[in-house]
Protein backbone atom coordinates (compact mmCIF):
# COMPACT_ATOMS: atom_id res chain seq x y z
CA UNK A 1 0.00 0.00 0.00
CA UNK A 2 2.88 2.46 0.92
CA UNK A 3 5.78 1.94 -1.63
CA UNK A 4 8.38 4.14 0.24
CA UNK A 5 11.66 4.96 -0.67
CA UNK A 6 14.55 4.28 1.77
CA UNK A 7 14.96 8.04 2.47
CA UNK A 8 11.60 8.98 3.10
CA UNK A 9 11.17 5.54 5.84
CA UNK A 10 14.56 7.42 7.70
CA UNK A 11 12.28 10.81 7.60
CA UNK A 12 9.75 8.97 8.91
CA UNK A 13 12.05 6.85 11.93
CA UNK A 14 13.65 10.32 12.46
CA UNK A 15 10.27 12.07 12.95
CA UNK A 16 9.34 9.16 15.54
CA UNK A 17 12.80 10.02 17.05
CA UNK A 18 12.32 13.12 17.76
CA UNK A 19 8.74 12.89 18.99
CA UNK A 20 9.88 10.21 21.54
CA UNK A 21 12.60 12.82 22.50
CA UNK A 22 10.32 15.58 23.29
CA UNK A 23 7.87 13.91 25.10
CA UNK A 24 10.92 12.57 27.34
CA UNK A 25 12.93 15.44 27.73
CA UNK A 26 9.36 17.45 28.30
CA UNK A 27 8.33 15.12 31.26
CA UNK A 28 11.33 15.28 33.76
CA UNK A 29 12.72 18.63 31.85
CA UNK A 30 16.06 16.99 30.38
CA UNK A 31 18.39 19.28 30.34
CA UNK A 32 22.48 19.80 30.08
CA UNK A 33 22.75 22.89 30.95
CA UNK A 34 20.15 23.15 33.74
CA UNK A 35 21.70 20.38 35.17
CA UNK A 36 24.52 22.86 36.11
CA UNK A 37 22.20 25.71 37.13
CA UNK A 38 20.33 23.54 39.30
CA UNK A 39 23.98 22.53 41.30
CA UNK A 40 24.56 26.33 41.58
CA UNK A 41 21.25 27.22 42.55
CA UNK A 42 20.32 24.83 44.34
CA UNK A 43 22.81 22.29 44.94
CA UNK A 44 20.48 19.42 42.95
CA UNK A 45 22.32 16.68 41.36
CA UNK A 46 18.91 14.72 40.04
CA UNK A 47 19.09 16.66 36.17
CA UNK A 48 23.08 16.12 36.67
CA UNK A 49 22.71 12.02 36.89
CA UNK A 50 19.99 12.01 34.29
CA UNK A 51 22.60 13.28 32.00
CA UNK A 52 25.47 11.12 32.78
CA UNK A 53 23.37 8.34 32.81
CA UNK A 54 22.40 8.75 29.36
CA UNK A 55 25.80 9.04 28.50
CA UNK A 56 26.62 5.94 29.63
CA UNK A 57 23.45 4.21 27.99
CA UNK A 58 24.49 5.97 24.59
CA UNK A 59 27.92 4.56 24.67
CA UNK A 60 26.80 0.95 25.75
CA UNK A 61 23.93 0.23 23.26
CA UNK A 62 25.45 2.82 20.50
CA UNK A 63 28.89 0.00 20.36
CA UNK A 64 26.67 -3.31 20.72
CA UNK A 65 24.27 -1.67 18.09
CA UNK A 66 27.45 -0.95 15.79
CA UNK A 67 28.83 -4.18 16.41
CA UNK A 68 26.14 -6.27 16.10
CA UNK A 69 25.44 -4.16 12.52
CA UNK A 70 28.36 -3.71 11.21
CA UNK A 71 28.51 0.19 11.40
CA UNK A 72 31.62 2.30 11.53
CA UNK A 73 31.16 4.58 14.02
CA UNK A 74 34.64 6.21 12.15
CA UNK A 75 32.98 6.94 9.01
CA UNK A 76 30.64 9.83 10.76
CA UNK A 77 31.44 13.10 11.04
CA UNK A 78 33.11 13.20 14.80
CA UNK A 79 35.94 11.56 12.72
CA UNK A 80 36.45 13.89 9.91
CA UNK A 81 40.22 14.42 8.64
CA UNK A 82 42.34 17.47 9.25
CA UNK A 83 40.36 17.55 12.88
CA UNK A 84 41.31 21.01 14.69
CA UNK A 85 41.54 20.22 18.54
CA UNK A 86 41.95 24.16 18.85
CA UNK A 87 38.40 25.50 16.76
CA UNK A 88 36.74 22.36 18.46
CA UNK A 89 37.39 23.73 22.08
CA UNK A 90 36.94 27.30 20.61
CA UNK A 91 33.68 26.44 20.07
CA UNK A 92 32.60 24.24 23.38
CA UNK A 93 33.39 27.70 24.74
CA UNK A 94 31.36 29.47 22.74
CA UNK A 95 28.00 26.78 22.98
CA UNK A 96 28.65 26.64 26.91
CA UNK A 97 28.45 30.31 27.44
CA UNK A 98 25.74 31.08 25.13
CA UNK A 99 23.69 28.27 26.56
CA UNK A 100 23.63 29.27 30.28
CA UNK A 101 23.65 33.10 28.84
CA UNK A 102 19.90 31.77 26.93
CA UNK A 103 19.35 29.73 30.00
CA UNK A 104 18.97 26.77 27.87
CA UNK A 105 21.15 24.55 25.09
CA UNK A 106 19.48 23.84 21.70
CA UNK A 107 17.68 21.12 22.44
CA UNK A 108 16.20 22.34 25.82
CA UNK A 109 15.54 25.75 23.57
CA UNK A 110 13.33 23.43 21.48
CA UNK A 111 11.69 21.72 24.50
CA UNK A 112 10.95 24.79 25.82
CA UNK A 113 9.36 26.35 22.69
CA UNK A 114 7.07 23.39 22.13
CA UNK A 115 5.74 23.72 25.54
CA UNK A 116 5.00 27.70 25.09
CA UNK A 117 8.22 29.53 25.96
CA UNK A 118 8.11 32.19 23.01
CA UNK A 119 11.37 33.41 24.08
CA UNK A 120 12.83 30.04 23.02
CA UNK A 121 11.72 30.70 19.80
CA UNK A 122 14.20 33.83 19.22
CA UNK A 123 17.38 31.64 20.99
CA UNK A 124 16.18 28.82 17.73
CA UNK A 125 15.96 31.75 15.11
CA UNK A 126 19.39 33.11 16.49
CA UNK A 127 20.75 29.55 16.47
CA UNK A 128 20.30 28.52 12.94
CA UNK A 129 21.20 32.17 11.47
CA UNK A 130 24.92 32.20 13.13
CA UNK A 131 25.28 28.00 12.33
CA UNK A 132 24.16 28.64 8.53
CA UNK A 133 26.72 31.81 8.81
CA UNK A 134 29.23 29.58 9.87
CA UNK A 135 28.90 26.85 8.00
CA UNK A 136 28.32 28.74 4.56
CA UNK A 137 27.99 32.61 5.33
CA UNK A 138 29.70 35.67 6.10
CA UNK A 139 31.10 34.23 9.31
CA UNK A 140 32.80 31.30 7.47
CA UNK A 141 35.26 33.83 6.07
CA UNK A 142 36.10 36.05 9.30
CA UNK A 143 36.72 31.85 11.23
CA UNK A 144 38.28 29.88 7.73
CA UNK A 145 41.71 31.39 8.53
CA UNK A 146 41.52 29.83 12.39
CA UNK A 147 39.56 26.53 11.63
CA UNK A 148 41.45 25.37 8.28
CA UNK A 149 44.73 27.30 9.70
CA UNK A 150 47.23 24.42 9.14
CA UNK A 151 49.83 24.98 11.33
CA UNK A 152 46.89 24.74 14.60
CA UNK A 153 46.31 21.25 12.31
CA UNK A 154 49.49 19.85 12.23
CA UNK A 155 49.65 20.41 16.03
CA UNK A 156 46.16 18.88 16.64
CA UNK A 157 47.91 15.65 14.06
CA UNK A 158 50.21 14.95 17.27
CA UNK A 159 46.72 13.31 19.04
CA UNK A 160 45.18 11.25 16.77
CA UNK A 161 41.43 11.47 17.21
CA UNK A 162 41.05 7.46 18.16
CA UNK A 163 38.03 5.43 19.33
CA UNK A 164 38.76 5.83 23.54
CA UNK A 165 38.95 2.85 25.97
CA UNK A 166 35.05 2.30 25.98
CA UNK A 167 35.78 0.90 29.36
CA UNK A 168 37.62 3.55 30.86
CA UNK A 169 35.33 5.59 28.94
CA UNK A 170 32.61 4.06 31.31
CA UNK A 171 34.29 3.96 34.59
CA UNK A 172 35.23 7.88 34.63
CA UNK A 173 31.17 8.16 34.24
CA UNK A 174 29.85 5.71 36.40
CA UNK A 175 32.45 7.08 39.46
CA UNK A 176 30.85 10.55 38.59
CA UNK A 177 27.11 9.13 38.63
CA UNK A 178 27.86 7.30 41.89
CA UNK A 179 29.02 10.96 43.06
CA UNK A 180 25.86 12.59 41.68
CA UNK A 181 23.21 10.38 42.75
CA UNK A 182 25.08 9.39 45.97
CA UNK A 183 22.63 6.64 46.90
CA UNK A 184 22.83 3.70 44.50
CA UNK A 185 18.85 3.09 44.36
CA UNK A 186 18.32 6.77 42.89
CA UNK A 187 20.32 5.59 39.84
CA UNK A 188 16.53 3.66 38.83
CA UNK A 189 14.91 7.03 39.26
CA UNK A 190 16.61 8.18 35.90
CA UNK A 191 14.52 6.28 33.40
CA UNK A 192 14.67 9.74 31.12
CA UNK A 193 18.70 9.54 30.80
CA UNK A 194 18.48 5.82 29.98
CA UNK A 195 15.96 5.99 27.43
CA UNK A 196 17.48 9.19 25.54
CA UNK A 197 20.88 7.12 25.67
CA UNK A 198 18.47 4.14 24.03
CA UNK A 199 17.60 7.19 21.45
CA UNK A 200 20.70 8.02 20.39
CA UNK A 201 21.90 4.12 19.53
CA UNK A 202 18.32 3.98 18.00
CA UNK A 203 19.05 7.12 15.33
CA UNK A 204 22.41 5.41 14.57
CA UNK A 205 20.99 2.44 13.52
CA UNK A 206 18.44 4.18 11.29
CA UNK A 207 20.88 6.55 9.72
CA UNK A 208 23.61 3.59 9.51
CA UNK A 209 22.55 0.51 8.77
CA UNK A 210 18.63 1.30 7.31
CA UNK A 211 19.70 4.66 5.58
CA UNK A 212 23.43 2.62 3.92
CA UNK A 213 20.66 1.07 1.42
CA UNK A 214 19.28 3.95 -0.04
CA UNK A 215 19.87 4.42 -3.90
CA UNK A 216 18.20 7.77 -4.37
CA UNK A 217 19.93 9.79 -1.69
CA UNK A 218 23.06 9.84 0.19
CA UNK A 219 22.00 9.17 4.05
CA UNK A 220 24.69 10.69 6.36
CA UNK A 221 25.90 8.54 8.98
CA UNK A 222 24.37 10.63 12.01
CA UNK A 223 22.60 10.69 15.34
CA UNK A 224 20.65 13.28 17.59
CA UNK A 225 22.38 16.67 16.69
CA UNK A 226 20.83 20.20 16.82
CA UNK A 227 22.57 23.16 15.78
CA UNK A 228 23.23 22.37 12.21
CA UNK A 229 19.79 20.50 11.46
CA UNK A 230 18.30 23.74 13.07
CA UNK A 231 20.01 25.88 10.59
CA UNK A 232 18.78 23.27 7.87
CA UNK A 233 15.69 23.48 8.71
CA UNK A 234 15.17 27.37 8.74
CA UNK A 235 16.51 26.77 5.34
CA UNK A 236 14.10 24.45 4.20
CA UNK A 237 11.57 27.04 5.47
CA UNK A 238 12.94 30.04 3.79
CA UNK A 239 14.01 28.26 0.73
CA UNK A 240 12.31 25.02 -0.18
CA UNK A 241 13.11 24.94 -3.77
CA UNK A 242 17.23 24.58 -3.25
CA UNK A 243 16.50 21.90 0.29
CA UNK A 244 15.47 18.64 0.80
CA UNK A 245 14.02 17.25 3.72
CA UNK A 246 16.43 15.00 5.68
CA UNK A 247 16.82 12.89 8.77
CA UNK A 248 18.24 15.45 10.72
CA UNK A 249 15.51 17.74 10.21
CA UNK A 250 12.87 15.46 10.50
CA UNK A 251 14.64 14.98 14.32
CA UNK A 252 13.90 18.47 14.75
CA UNK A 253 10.40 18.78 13.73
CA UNK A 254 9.66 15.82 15.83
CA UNK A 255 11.00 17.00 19.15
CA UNK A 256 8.43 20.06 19.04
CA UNK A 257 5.79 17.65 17.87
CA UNK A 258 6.58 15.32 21.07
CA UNK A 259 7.20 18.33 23.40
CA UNK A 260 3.92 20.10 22.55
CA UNK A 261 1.75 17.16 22.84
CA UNK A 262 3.59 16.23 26.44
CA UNK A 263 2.84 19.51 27.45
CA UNK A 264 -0.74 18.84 27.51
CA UNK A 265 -0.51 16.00 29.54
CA UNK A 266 2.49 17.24 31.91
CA UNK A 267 0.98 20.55 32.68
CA UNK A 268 3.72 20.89 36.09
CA UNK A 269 5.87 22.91 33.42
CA UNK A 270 4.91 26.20 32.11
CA UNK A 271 7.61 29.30 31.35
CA UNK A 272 5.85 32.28 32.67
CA UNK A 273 9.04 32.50 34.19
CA UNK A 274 8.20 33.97 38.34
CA UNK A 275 11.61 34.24 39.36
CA UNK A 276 12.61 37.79 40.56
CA UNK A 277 15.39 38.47 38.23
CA UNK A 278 14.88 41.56 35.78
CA UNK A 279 16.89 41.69 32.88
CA UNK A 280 16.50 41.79 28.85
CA UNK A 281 15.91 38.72 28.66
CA UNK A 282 15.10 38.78 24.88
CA UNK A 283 18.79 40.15 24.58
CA UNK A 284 20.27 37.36 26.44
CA UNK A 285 18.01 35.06 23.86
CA UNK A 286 20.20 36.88 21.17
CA UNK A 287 23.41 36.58 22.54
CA UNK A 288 23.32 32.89 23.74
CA UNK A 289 21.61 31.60 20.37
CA UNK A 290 24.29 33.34 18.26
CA UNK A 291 27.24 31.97 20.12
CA UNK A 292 25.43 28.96 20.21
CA UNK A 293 25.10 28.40 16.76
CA UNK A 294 28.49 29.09 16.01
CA UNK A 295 30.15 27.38 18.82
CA UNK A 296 28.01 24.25 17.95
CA UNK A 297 29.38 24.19 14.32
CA UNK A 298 32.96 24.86 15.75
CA UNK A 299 32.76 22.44 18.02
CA UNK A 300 31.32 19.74 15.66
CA UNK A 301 28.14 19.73 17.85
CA UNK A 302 25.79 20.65 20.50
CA UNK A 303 25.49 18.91 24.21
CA UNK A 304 23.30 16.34 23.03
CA UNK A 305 25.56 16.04 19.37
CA UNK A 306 29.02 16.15 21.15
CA UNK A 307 27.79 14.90 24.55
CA UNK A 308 25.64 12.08 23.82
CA UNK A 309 25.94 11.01 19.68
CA UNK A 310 29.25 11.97 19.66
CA UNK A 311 30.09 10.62 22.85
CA UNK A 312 28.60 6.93 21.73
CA UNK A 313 30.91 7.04 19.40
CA UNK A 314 33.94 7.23 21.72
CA UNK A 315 35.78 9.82 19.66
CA UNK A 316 38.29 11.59 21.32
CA UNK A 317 37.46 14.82 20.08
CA UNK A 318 33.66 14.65 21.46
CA UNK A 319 35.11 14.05 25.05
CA UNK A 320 37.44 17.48 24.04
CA UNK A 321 34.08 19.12 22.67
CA UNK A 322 31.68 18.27 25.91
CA UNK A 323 34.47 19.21 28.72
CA UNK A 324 35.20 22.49 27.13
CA UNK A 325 31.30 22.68 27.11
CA UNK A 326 30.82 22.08 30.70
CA UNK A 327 34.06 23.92 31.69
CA UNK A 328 32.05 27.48 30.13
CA UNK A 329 29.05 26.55 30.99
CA UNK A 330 30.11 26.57 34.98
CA UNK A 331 32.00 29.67 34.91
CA UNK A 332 29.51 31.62 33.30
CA UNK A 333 26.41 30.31 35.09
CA UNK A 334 28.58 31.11 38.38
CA UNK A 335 29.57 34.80 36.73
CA UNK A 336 25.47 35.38 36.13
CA UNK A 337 24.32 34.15 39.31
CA UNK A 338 27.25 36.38 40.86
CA UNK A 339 25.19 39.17 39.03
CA UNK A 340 21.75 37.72 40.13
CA UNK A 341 20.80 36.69 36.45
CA UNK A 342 20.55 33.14 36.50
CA UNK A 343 16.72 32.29 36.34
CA UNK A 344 15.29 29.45 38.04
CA UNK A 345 11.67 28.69 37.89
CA UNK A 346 11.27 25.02 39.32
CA UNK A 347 13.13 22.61 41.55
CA UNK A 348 14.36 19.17 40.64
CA UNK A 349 15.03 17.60 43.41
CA UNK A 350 15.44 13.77 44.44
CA UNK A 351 12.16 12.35 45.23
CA UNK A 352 13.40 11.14 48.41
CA UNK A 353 14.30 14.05 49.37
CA UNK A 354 11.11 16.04 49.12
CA UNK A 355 9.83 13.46 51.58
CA UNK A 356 12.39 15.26 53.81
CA UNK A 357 11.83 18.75 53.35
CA UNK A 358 9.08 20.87 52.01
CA UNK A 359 10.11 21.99 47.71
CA UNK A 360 8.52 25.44 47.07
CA UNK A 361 8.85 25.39 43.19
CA UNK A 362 8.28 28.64 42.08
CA UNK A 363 11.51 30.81 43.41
């Protein structure tokens, strides 16, 4: 009844993707980036764990999926040639302070748009106006001389960008989850981290081993990624003659489908933000999505593209891209909180722990 072609069944996979990735990172709020604004703010490791634990899951079903397959993790684009160690942790500082400066990554900027933060909207417009710029613009000539400068790639040639030790790899995360969640039977509390980590092998197999059979277009080898697909898909938008529809952006579509239609159900979120703090915040929108979106194409990625997708993959340059992420990220949310401008609507806190102590969650 429905003769598809390969390309349009990954649009299709990709769409359910990213629906099943809204509606989990809309439930428990998923989030990188609020995972360290929660520590500062409140000294809440629950969003923390989630996100380590999905690491973990992404690296352990990513390499049985691969191996089971028979898909080269090497061939994607986390292992591209003439790798630049330097523009790569240029640009995890750039995507960690613009996300905590937006109060939210690109992916949480999506969740937070499909359940009716307008705001999120302009950090998404910003995003995929300074990637596009980057990738193909104005911007691409001002950065070309840094990122293609070979003498900063002959030095980054010294470290070969190598598949890590999956199992050191694993024990560096599970010491720091056993840190986080410091009681061992929180760890099955974070069903959201283990089932975006189940996400992220899932779009690898779709994109690698489905998509390697398709005659009439050339499938990337990809995973969960934001900052370029958003830029792709504004162009799509603004210019659907010279675009094609592709698994990336079906990803993207999907996560605001899944996100809105959680929202309905999980009405405990909402963004009328009632925190005191008074700033511009629509500036602050600006400024984080446009360092965002080029410190996500710098660094090859986003927090879920370098930090989870990336991270499956065990590439050395990933692990370079996510620390340099997280390194920002800290010392600016510490800088804006120093200057009372790091928002916080809601609490996560352990469950446990709320038995303990009354949670107001509205600060």
């Amino acid at each position: 009844m429905f003769d598809l072609e390969i390309y349009e069944i990954v649009n299709i996979l990709g769409l359910f993707i990213g629906i099943a990735f809204g509606v989990i990172a809309q439930k428990n709020q998923f989030c990188f980036s609020g995972s360290i604004k929660d520590y500062i703010l409140t000294k809440s490791t629950k969003r923390g764990a989630s996100v380590i634990m999905a690491m973990i899951i992404a690296i352990v079903s990513t390499t049985l999926m691969a191996n089971h397959f028979d898909i080269d993790l090497t061939q994607s684009n986390y292992f591209k040639s003439n790798i630049n160690y330097f523009a790569i942790i240029f640009g995890g500082l750039l995507f960690g302070t613009g996300m905590m400066v937006a109060d939210g990554c690109s992916s949480r900027s999506l969740v937070k748009y499909g359940q009716g933060d307008s705001n999120a909207l302009i950090t998404l417009i910003f995003i995929a106006i300074f990637a596009y710029a980057t990738t193909k613009g104005l911007l691409y000539g001002v950065l070309s001389p840094f990122t293609n400068n070979p003498f900063l790639i002959e030095l980054s040639s010294y470290i070969k960008n190598v598949q890590m030790n999956i199992f050191v790899v694993l024990a560096i995360l599970i010491v720091i989850l056993l840190v986080l969640v410091k009681k061992v039977k929180r760890i099955f509390s974070l069903v959201d981290g283990a089932l975006i980590g189940l996400l992220v092998s899932i779009a690898w197999f779709v994109s690698g081993y489905i998509g390697a059979d398709s005659m009439e277009r050339e499938i990337e080898l990809s995973s969960i990624t934001f900052v370029y697909p958003t830029a792709k898909t504004l162009e799509l938008f603004t210019y659907y003659q010279v675009n094609e529809l592709s698994f990336g952006i079906t990803i993207i579509c999907g996560v605001l489908v899944g996100t809105f239609l959680m929202s309905f159900i999980n009405r405990k979120y909402s963004f009328g933000c009632t925190s005191t703090q008074t700033f511009n915040k629509v500036k602050y929108n600006m400024i984080g999505g446009a360092l965002m979106g080029t410190g996500g194409i710098l660094a090859i990625g986003c927090t879920v593209g370098q930090g989870l997708s990336g991270l499956s993959t065990l590439a050395f340059s990933s692990a370079l891209a996510i620390i340099s992420i997280f390194v920002s990220g800290l010392i600016t949310a510490k800088i804006l909180n120093k200057y009372d401008k790091l928002p916080m609507c809601f609490i996560f806190e352990w469950d446990d722990d709320k038995k303990n102590k009354p949670i107001d969650f509205q600060i």
